[in-house]
N, C-alpha and C. Protein backbone atom coordinates (compact mmCIF):
# COMPACT_ATOMS: atom_id res chain seq x y z
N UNK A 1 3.32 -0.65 4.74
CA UNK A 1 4.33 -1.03 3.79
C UNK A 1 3.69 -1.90 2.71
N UNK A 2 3.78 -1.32 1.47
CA UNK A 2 3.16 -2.26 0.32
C UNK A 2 4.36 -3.48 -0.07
N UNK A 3 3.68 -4.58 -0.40
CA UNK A 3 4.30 -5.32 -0.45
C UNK A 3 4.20 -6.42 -1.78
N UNK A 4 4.80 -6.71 -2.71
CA UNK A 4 4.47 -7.27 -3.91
C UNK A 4 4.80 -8.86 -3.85
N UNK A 5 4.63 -9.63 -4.31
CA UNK A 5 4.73 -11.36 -4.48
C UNK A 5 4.62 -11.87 -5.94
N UNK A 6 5.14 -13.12 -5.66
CA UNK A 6 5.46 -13.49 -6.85
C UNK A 6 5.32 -15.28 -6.85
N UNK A 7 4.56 -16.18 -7.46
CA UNK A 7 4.79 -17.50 -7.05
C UNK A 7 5.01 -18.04 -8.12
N UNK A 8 6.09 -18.97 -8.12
CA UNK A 8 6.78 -20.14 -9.42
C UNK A 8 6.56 -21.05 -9.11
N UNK A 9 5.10 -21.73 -9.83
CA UNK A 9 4.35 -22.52 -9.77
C UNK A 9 5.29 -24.10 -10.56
N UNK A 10 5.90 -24.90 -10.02
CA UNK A 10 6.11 -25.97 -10.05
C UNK A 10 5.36 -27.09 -10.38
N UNK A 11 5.86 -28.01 -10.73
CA UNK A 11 4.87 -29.51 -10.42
C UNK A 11 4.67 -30.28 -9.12
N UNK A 12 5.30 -29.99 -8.31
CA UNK A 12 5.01 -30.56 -6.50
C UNK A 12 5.09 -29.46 -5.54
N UNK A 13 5.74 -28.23 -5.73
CA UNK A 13 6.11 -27.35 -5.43
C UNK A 13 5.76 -26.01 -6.21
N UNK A 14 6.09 -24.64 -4.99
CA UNK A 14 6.09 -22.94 -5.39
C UNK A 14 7.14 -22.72 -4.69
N UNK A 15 7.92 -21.77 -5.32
CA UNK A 15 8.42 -20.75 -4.89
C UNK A 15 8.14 -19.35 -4.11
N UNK A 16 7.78 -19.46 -3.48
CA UNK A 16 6.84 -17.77 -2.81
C UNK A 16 8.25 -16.87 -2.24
N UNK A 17 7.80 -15.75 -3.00
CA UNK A 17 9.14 -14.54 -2.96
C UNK A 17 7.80 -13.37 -2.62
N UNK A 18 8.31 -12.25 -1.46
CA UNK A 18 7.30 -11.30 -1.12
C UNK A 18 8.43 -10.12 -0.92
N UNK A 19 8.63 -9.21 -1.76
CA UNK A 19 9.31 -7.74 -1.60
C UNK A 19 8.91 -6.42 -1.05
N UNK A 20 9.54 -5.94 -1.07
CA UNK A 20 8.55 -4.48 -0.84
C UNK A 20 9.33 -3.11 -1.75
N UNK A 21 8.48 -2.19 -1.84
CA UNK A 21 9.16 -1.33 -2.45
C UNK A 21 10.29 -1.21 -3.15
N UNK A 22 11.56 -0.85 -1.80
CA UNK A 22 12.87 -1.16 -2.25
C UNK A 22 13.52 -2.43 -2.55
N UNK A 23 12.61 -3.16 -3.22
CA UNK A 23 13.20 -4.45 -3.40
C UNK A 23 13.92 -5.28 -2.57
N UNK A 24 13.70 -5.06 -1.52
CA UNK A 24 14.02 -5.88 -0.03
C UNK A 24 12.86 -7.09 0.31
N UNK A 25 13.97 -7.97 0.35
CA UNK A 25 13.26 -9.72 0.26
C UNK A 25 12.37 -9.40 1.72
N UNK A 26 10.94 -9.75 2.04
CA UNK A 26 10.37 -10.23 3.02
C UNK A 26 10.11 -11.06 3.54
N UNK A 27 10.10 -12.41 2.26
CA UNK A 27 9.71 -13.53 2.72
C UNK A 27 10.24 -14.62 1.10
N UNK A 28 10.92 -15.16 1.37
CA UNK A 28 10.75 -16.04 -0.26
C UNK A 28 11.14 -17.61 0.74
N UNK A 29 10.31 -18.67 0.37
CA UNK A 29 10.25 -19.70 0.78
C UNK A 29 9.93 -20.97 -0.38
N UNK A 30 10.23 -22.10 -0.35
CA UNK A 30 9.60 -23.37 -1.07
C UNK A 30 8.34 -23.67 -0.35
N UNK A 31 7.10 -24.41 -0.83
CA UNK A 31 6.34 -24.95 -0.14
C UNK A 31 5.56 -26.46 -1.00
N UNK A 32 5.03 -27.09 -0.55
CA UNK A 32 4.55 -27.81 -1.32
C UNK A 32 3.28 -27.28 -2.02
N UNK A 33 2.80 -28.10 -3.19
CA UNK A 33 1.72 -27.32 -3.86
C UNK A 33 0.29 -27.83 -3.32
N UNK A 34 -0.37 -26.97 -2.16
CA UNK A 34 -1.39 -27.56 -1.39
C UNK A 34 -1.59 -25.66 -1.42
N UNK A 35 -2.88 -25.75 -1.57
CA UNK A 35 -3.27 -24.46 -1.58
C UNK A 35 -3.71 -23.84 -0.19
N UNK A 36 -4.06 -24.88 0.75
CA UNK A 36 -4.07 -24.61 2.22
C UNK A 36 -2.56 -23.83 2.74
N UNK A 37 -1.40 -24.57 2.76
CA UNK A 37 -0.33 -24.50 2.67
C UNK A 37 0.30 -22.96 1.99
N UNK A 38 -0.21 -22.83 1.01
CA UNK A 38 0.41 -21.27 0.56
C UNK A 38 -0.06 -20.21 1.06
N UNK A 39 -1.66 -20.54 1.22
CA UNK A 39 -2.64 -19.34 1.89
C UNK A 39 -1.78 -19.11 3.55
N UNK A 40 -1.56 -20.08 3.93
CA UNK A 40 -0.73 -20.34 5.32
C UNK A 40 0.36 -19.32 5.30
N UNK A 41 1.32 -19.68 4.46
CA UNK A 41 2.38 -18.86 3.96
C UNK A 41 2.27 -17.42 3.89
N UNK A 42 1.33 -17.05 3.32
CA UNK A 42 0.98 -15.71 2.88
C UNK A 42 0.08 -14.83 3.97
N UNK A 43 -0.45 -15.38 4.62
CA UNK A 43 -1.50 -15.12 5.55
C UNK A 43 -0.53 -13.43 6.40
N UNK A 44 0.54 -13.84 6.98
CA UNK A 44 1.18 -12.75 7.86
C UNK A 44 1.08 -11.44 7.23
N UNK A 45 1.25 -11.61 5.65
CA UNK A 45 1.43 -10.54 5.04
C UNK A 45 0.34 -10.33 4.21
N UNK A 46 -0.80 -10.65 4.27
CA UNK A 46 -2.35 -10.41 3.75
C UNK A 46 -2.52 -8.81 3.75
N UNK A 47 -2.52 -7.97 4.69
CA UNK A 47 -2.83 -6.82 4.60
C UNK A 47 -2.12 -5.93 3.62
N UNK A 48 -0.71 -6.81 3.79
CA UNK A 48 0.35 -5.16 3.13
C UNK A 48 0.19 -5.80 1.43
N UNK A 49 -0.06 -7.30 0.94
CA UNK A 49 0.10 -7.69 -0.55
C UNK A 49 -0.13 -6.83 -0.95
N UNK A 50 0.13 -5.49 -2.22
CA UNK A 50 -0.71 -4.93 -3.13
C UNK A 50 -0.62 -5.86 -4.88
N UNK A 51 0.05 -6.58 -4.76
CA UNK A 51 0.10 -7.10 -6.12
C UNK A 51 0.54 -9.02 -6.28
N UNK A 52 0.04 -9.80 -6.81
CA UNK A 52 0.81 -10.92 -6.55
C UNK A 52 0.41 -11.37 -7.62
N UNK A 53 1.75 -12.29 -8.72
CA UNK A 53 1.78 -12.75 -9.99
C UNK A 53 1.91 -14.52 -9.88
N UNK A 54 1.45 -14.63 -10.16
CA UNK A 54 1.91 -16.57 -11.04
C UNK A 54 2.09 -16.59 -12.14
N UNK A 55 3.84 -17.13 -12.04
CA UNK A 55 4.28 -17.80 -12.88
C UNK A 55 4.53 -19.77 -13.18
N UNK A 56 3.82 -19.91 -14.42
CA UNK A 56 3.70 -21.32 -14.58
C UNK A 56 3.32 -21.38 -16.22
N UNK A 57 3.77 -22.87 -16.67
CA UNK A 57 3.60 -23.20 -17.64
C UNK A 57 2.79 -24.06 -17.74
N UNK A 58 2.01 -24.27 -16.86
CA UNK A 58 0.69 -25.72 -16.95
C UNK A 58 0.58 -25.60 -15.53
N UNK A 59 -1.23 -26.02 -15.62
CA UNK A 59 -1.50 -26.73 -14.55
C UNK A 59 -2.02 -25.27 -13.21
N UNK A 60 -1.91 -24.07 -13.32
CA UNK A 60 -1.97 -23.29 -12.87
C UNK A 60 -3.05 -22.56 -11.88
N UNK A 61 -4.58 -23.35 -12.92
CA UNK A 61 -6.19 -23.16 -12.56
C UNK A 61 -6.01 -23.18 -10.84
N UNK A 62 -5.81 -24.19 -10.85
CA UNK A 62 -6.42 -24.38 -9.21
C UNK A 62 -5.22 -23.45 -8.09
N UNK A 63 -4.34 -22.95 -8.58
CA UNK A 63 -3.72 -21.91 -8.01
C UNK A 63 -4.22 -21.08 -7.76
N UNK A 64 -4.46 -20.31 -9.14
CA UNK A 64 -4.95 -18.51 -9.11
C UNK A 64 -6.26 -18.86 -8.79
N UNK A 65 -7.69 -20.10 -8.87
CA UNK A 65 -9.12 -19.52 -8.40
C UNK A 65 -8.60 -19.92 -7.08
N UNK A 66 -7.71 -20.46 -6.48
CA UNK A 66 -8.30 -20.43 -5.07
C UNK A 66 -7.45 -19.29 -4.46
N UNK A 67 -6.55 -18.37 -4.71
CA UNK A 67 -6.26 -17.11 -4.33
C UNK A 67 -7.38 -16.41 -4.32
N UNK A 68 -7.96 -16.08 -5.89
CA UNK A 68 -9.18 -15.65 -5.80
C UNK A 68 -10.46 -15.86 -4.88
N UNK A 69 -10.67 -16.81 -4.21
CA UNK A 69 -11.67 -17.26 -3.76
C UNK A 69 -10.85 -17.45 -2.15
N UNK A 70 -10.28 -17.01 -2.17
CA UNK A 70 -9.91 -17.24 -0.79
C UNK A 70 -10.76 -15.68 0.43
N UNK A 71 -11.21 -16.56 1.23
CA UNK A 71 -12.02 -15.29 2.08
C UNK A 71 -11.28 -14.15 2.81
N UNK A 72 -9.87 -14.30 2.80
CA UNK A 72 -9.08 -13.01 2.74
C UNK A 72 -8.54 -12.11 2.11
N UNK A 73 -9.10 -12.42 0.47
CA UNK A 73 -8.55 -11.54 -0.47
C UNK A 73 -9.20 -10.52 -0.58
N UNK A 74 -8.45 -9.17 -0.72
CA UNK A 74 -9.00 -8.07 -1.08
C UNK A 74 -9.32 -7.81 -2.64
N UNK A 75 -10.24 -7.44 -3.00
CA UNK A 75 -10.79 -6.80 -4.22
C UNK A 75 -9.87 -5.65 -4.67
């Protein structure tokens, strides 16, 4: 099951929302903004992600490189 995400990058906080196809919620949660903490979050559904966006108006860097750089991301 492919599965798409979406995070609304806050100032203390994200929003993490994970759908699938038919637009059926999988997972949408608050978390604090600790990048340990989101990877945590996301971890169950690592295999099925095919797509995941950040949204933010500042402050964003240390979000998206450590998705990137995280040793479970697929290329």
């Amino acid at each position: 099951m492919k599965l798409y995400g979406g995070i609304d990058l806050h100032g203390d906080n994200s929003v993490i929302a994970l759908v699938d196809e038919q637009d059926g919620v999988k997972n949408q949660r608050r978390v604090t903004n600790d990048l340990a903490r989101i990877l945590e979050e996301l971890a169950p559904y690592q295999s099925s992600i095919t797509g995941l966006a950040v949204e933010s108006t500042f402050n964003w860097y240390w979000l998206v490189d450590g998705l990137m750089e995280a040793p479970h991301q697929r290329t």
